[in-house]
N, C-alpha and C. Protein backbone atom coordinates (compact mmCIF):
# COMPACT_ATOMS: atom_id res chain seq x y z
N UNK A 1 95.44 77.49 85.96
CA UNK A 1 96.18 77.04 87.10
C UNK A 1 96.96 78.19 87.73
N UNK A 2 97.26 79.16 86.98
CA UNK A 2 97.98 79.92 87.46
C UNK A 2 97.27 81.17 88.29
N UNK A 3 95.95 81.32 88.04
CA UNK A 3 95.34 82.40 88.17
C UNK A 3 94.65 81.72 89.59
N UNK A 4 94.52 80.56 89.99
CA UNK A 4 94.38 79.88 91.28
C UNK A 4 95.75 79.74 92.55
N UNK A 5 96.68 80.25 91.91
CA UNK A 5 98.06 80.04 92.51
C UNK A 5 98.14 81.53 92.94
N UNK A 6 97.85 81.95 92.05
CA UNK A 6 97.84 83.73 92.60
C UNK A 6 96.83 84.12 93.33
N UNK A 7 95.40 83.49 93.23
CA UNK A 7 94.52 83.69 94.39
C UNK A 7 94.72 83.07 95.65
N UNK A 8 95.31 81.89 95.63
CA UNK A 8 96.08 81.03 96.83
C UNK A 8 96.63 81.88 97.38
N UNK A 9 97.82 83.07 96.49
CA UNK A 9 98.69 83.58 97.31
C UNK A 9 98.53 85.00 98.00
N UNK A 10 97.49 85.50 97.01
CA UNK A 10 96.48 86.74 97.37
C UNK A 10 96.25 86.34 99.14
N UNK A 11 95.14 85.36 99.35
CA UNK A 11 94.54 85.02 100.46
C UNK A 11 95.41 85.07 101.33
N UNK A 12 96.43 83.89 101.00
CA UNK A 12 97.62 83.92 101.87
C UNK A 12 98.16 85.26 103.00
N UNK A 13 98.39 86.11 101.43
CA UNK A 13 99.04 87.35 102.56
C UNK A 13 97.91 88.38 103.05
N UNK A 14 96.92 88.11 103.03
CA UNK A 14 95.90 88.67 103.68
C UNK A 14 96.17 89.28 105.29
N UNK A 15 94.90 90.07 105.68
CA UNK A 15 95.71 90.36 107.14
C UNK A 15 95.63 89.03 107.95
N UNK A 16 94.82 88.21 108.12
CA UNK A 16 95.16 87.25 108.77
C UNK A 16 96.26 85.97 108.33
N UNK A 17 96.80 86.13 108.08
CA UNK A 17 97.97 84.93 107.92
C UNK A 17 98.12 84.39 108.65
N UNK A 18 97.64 83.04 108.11
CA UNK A 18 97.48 81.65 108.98
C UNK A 18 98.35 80.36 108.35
N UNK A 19 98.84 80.64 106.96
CA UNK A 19 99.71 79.77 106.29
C UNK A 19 100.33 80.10 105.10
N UNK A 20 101.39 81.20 105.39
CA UNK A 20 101.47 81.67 103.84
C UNK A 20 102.82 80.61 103.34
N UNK A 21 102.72 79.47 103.55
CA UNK A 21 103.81 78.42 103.54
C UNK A 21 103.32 77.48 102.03
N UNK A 22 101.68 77.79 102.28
CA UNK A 22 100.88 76.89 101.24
C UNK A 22 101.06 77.25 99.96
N UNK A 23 101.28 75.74 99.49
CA UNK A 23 101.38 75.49 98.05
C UNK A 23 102.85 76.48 97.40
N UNK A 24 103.90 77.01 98.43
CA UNK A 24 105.05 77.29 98.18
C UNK A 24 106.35 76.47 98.40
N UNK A 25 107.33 77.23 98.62
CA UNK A 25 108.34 76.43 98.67
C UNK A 25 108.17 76.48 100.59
N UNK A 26 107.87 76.25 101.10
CA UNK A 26 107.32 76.54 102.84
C UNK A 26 107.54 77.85 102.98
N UNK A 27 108.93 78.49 103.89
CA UNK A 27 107.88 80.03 104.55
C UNK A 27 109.29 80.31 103.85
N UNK A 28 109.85 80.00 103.03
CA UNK A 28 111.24 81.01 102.02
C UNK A 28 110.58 82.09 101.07
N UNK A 29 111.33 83.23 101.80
CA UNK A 29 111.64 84.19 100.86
C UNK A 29 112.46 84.26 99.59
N UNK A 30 112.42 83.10 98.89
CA UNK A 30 112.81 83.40 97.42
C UNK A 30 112.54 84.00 96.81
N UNK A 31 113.50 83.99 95.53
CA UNK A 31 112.80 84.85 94.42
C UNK A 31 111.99 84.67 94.00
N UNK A 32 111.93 83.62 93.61
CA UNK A 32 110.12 82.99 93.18
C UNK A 32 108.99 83.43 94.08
N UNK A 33 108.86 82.75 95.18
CA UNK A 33 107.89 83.05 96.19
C UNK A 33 107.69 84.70 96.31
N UNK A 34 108.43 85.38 96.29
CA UNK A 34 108.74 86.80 96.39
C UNK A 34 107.95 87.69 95.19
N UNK A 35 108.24 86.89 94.10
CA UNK A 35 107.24 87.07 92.71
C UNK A 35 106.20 87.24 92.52
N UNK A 36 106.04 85.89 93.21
CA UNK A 36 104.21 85.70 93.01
C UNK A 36 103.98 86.47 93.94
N UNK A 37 104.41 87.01 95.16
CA UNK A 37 103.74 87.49 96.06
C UNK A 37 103.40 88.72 95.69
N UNK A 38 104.54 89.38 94.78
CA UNK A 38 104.41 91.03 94.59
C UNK A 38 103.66 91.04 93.36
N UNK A 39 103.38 89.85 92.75
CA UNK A 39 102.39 90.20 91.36
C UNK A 39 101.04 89.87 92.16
N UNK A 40 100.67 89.40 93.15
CA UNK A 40 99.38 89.29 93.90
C UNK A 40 99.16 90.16 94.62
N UNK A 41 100.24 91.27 94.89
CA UNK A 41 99.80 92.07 95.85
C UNK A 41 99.51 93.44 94.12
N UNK A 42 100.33 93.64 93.43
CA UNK A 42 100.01 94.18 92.39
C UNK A 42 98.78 94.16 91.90
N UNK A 43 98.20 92.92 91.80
CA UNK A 43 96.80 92.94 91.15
C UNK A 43 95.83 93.08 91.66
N UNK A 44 96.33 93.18 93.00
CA UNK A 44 95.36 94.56 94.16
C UNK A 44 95.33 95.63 94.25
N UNK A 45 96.38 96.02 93.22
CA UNK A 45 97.03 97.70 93.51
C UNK A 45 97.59 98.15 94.59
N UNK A 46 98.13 96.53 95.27
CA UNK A 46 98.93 97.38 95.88
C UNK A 46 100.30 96.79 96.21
N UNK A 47 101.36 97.01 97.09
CA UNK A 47 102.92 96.87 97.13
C UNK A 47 103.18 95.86 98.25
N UNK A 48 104.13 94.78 97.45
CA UNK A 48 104.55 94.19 98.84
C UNK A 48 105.64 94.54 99.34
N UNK A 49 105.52 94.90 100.43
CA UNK A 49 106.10 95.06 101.74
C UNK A 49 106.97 94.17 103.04
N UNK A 50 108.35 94.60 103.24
CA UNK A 50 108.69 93.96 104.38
C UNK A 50 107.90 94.46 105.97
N UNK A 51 107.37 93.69 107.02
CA UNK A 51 106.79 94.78 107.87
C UNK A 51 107.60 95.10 108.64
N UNK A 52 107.54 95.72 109.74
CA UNK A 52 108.60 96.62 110.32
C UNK A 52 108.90 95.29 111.18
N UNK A 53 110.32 95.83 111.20
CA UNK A 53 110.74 94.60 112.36
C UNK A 53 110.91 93.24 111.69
N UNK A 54 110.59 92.42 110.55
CA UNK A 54 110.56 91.50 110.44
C UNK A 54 111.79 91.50 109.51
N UNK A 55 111.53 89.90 109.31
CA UNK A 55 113.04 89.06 108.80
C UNK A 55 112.59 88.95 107.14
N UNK A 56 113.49 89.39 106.54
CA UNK A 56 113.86 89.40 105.11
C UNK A 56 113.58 88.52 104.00
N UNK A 57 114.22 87.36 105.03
CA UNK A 57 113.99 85.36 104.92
C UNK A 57 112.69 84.98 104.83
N UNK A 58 111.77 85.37 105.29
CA UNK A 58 110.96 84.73 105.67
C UNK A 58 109.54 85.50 105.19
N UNK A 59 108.75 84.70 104.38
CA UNK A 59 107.81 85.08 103.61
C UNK A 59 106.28 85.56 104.38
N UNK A 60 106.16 84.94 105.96
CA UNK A 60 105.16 85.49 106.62
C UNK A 60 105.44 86.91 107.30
N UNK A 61 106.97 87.38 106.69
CA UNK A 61 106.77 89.15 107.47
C UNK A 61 106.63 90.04 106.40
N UNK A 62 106.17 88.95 105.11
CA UNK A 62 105.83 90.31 104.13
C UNK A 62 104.02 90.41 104.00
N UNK A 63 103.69 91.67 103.91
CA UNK A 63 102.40 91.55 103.71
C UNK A 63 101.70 92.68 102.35
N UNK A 64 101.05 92.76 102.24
CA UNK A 64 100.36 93.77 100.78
C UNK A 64 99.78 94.93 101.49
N UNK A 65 100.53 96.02 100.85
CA UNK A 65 100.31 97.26 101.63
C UNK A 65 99.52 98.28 100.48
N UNK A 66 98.79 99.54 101.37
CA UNK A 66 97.68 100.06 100.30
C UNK A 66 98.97 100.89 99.74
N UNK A 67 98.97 101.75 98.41
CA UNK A 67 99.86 102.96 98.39
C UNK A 67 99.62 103.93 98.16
């Protein structure tokens, strides 16, 4: 279950983000949500990222960057 939650969230922050709200707490930047996101962008090798300009809060301005 968990290894489907992290591919959920993989997809999610993909370049097209179309709902990275799914199967989270909606579009919060928690710590949690924040977690999974940086252990999914990790098991890509690569870093999550705030993007430029965006809000802190909010989990669709982070995306998985190469490093």
């Amino acid at each position: 279950m968990r290894a489907l939650g992290i591919m959920t969230l993989a997809m999610t922050l993909s370049a097209c983000v179309s709902n990275p709200g799914s199967g989270l707490d909606g579009y919060a930047a928690n710590y949690d949500n924040l977690k999974r996101a940086q252990d999914a962008c990790i098991a890509k090798g690569q870093t999550l990222t705030l993007r430029e300009g965006g809000d802190n809060q909010n989990l669709t301005d982070y995306a998985c960057k190469r490093n």
